[in-house]
N, C-alpha and C. Protein backbone atom coordinates (compact mmCIF):
# COMPACT_ATOMS: atom_id res chain seq x y z
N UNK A 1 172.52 -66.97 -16.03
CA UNK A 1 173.16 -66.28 -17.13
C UNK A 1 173.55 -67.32 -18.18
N UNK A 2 173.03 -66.88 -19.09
CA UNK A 2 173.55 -67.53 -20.30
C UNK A 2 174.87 -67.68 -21.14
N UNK A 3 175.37 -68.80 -21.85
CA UNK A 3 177.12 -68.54 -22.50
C UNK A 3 176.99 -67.65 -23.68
N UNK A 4 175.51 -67.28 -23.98
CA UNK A 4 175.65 -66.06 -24.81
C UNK A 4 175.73 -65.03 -24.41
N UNK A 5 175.13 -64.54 -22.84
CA UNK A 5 175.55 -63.22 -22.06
C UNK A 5 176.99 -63.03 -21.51
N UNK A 6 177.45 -64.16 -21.26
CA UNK A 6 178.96 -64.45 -21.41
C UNK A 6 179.62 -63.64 -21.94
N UNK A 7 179.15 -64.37 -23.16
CA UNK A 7 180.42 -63.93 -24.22
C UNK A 7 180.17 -62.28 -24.90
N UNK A 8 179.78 -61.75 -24.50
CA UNK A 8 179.55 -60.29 -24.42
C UNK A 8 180.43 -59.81 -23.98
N UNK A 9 180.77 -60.04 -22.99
CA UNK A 9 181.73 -59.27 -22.23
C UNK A 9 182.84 -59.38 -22.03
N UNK A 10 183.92 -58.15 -21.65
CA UNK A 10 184.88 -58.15 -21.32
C UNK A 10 185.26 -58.74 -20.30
N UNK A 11 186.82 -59.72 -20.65
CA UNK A 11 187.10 -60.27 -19.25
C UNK A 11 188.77 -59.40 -19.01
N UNK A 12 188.91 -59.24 -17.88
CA UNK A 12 189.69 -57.95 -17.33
C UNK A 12 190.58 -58.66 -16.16
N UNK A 13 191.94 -58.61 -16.50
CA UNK A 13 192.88 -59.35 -15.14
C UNK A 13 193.09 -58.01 -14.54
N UNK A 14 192.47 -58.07 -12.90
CA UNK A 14 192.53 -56.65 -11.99
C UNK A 14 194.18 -56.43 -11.15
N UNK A 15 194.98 -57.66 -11.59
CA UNK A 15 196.25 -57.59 -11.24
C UNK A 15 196.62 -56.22 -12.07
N UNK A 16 196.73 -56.27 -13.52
CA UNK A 16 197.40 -55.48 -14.48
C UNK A 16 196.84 -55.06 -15.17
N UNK A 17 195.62 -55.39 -14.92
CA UNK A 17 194.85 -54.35 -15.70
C UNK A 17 194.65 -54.90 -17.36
N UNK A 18 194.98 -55.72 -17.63
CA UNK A 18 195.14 -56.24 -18.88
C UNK A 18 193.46 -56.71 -19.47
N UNK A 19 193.43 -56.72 -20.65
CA UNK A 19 192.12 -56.78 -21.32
C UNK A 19 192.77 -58.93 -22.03
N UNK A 20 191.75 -59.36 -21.34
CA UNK A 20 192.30 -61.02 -21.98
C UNK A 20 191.61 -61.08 -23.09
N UNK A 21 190.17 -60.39 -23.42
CA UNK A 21 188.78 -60.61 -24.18
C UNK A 21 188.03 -61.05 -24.18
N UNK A 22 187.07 -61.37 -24.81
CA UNK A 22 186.03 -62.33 -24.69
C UNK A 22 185.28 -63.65 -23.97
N UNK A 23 184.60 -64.22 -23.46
CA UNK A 23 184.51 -65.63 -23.17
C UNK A 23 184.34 -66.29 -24.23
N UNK A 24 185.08 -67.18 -24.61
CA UNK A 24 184.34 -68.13 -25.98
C UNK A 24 184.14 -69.62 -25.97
N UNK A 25 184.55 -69.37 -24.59
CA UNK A 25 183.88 -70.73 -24.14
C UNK A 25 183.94 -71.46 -22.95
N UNK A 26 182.78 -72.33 -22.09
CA UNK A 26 183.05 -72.57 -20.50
C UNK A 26 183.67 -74.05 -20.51
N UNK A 27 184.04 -74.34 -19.36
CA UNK A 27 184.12 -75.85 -18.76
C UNK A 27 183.18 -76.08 -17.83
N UNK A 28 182.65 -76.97 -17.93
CA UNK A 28 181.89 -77.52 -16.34
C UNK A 28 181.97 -79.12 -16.41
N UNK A 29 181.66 -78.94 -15.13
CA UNK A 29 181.27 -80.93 -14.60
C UNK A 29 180.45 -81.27 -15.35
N UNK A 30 180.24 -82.06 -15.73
CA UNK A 30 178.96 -82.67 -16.11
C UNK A 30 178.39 -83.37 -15.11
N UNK A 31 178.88 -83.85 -14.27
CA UNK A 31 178.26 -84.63 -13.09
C UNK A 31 177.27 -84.09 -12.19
N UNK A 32 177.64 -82.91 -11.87
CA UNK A 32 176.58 -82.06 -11.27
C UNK A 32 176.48 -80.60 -11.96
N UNK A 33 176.80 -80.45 -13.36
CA UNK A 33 176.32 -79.12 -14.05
C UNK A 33 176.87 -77.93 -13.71
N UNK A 34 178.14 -77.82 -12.32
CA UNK A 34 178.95 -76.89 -12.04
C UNK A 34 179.52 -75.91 -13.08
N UNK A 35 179.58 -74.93 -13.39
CA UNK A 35 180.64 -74.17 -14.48
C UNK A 35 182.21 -74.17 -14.04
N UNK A 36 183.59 -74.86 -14.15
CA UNK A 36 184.60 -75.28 -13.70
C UNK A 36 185.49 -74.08 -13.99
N UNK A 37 185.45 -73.66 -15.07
CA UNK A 37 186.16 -72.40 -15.97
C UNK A 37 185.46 -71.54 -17.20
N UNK A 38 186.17 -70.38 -17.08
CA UNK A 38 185.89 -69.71 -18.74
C UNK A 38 187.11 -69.63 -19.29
N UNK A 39 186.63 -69.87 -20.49
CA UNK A 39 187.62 -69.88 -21.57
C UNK A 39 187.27 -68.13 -22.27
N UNK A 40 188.91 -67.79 -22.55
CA UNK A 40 189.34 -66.61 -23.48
C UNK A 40 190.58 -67.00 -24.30
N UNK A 41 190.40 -66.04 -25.89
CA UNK A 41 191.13 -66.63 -26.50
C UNK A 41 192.38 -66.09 -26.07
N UNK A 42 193.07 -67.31 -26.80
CA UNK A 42 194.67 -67.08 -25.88
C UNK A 42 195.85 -66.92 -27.22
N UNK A 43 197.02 -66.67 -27.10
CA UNK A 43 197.74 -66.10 -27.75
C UNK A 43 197.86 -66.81 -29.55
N UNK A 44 197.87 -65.60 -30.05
CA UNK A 44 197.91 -66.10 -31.57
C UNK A 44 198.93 -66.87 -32.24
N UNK A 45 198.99 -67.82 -33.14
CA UNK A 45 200.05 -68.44 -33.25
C UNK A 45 199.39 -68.84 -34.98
N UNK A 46 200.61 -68.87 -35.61
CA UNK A 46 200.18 -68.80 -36.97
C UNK A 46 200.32 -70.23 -37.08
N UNK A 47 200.89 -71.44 -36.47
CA UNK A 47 201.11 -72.36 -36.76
C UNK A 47 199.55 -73.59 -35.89
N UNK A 48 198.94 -72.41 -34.95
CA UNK A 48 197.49 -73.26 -34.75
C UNK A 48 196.46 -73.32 -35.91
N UNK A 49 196.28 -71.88 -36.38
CA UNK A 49 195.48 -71.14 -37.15
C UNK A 49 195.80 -72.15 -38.76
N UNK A 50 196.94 -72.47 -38.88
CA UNK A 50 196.97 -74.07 -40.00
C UNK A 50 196.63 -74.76 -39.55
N UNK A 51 196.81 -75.49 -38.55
CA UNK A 51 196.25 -76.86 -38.34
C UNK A 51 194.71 -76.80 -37.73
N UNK A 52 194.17 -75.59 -37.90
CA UNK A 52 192.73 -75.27 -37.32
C UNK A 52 192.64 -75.67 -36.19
N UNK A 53 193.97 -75.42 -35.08
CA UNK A 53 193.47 -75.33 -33.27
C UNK A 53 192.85 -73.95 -33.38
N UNK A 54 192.25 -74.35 -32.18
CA UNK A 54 191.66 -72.76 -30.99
C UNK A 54 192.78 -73.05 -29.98
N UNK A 55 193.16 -72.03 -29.46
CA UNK A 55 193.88 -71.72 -28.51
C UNK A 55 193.02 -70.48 -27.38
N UNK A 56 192.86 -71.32 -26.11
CA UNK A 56 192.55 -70.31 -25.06
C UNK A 56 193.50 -70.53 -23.73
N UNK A 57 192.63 -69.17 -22.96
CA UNK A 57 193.16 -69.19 -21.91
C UNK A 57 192.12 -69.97 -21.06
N UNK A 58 192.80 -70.34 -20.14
CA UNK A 58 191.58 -71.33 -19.06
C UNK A 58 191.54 -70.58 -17.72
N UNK A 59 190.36 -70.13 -17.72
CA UNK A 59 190.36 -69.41 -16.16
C UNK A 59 189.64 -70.03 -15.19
N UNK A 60 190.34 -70.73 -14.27
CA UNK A 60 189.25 -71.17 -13.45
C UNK A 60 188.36 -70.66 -12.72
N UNK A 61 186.87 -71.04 -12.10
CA UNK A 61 186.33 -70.40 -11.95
C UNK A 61 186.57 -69.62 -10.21
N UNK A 62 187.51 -70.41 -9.67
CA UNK A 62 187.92 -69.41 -8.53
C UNK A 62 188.89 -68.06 -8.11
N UNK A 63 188.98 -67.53 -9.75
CA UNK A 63 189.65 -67.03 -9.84
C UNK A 63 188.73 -65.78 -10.71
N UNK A 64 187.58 -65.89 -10.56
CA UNK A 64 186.74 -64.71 -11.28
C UNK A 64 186.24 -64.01 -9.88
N UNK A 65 186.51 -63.00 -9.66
CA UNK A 65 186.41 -61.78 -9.16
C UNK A 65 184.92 -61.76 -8.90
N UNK A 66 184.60 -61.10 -9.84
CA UNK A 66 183.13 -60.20 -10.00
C UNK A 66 182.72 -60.46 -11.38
N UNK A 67 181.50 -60.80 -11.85
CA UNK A 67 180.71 -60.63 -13.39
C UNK A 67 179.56 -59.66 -13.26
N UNK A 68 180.39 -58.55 -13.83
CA UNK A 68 179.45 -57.46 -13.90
C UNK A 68 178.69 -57.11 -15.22
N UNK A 69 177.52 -56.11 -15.67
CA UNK A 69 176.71 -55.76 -16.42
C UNK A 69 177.72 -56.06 -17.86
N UNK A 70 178.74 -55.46 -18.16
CA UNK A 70 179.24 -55.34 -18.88
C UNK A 70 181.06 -56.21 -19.33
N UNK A 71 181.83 -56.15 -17.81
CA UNK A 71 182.72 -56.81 -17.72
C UNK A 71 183.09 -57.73 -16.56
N UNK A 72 183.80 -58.75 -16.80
CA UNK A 72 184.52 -60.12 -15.79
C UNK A 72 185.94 -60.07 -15.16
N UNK A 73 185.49 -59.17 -14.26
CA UNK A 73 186.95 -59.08 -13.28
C UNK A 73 187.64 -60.24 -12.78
N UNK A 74 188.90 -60.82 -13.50
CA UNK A 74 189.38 -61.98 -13.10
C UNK A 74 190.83 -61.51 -12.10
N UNK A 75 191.14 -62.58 -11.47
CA UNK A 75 192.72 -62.26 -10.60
C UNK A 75 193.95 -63.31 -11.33
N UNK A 76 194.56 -63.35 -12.18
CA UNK A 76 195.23 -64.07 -12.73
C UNK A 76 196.65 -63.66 -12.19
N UNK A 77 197.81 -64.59 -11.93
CA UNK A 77 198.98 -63.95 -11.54
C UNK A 77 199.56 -64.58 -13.21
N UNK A 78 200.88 -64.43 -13.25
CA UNK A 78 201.46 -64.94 -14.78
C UNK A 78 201.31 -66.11 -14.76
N UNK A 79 201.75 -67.34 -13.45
CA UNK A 79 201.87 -68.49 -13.71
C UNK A 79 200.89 -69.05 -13.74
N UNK A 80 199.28 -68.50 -13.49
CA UNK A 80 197.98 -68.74 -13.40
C UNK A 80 197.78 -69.14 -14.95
N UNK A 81 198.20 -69.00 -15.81
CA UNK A 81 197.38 -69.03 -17.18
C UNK A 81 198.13 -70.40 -17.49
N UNK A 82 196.29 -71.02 -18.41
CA UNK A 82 196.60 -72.30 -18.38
C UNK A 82 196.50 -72.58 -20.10
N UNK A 83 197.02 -73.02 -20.95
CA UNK A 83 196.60 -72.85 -22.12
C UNK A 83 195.65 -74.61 -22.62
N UNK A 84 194.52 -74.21 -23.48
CA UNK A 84 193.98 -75.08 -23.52
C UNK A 84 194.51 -75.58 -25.10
């Protein structure tokens, strides 16, 4: 699967049901080409959006559920979210 089939889809915390959005972007090893995490964007802040940060969420990848046709069932608890 590609980071453009990725980013298609919905990513979904099955704790609460919550919609996080998008993938917009992965982590991996480079050492052996592993995918480590997906990235979703993470909370808006008017003071990134000046200094031109991205702000995501970091999901690691043991914490993705299922990647289905359409959406990415993740298990996140609150203290799980990592901001990048």
């Amino acid at each position: 699967m590609s980071l453009s089939e990725l980013r298609t889809k919905d990513v979904v915390n099955t704790l609460d049901g919550r919609r996080l959005g998008k993938v917009m972007d992965i982590e991996f090893d480079a050492r052996d080409g592993r995918v480590d995490a997906l990235v979703v964007p993470g909370e808006f802040k008017v003071g990134n959006v000046i200094r031109g940060e991205k702000c995501g969420i970091v999901i690691p990848w043991q914490r993705i559920c299922k990647i289905g046709e359409n959406v990415i069932l993740v298990e996140l608890e609150p203290g799980d979210v990592l901001e990048d």
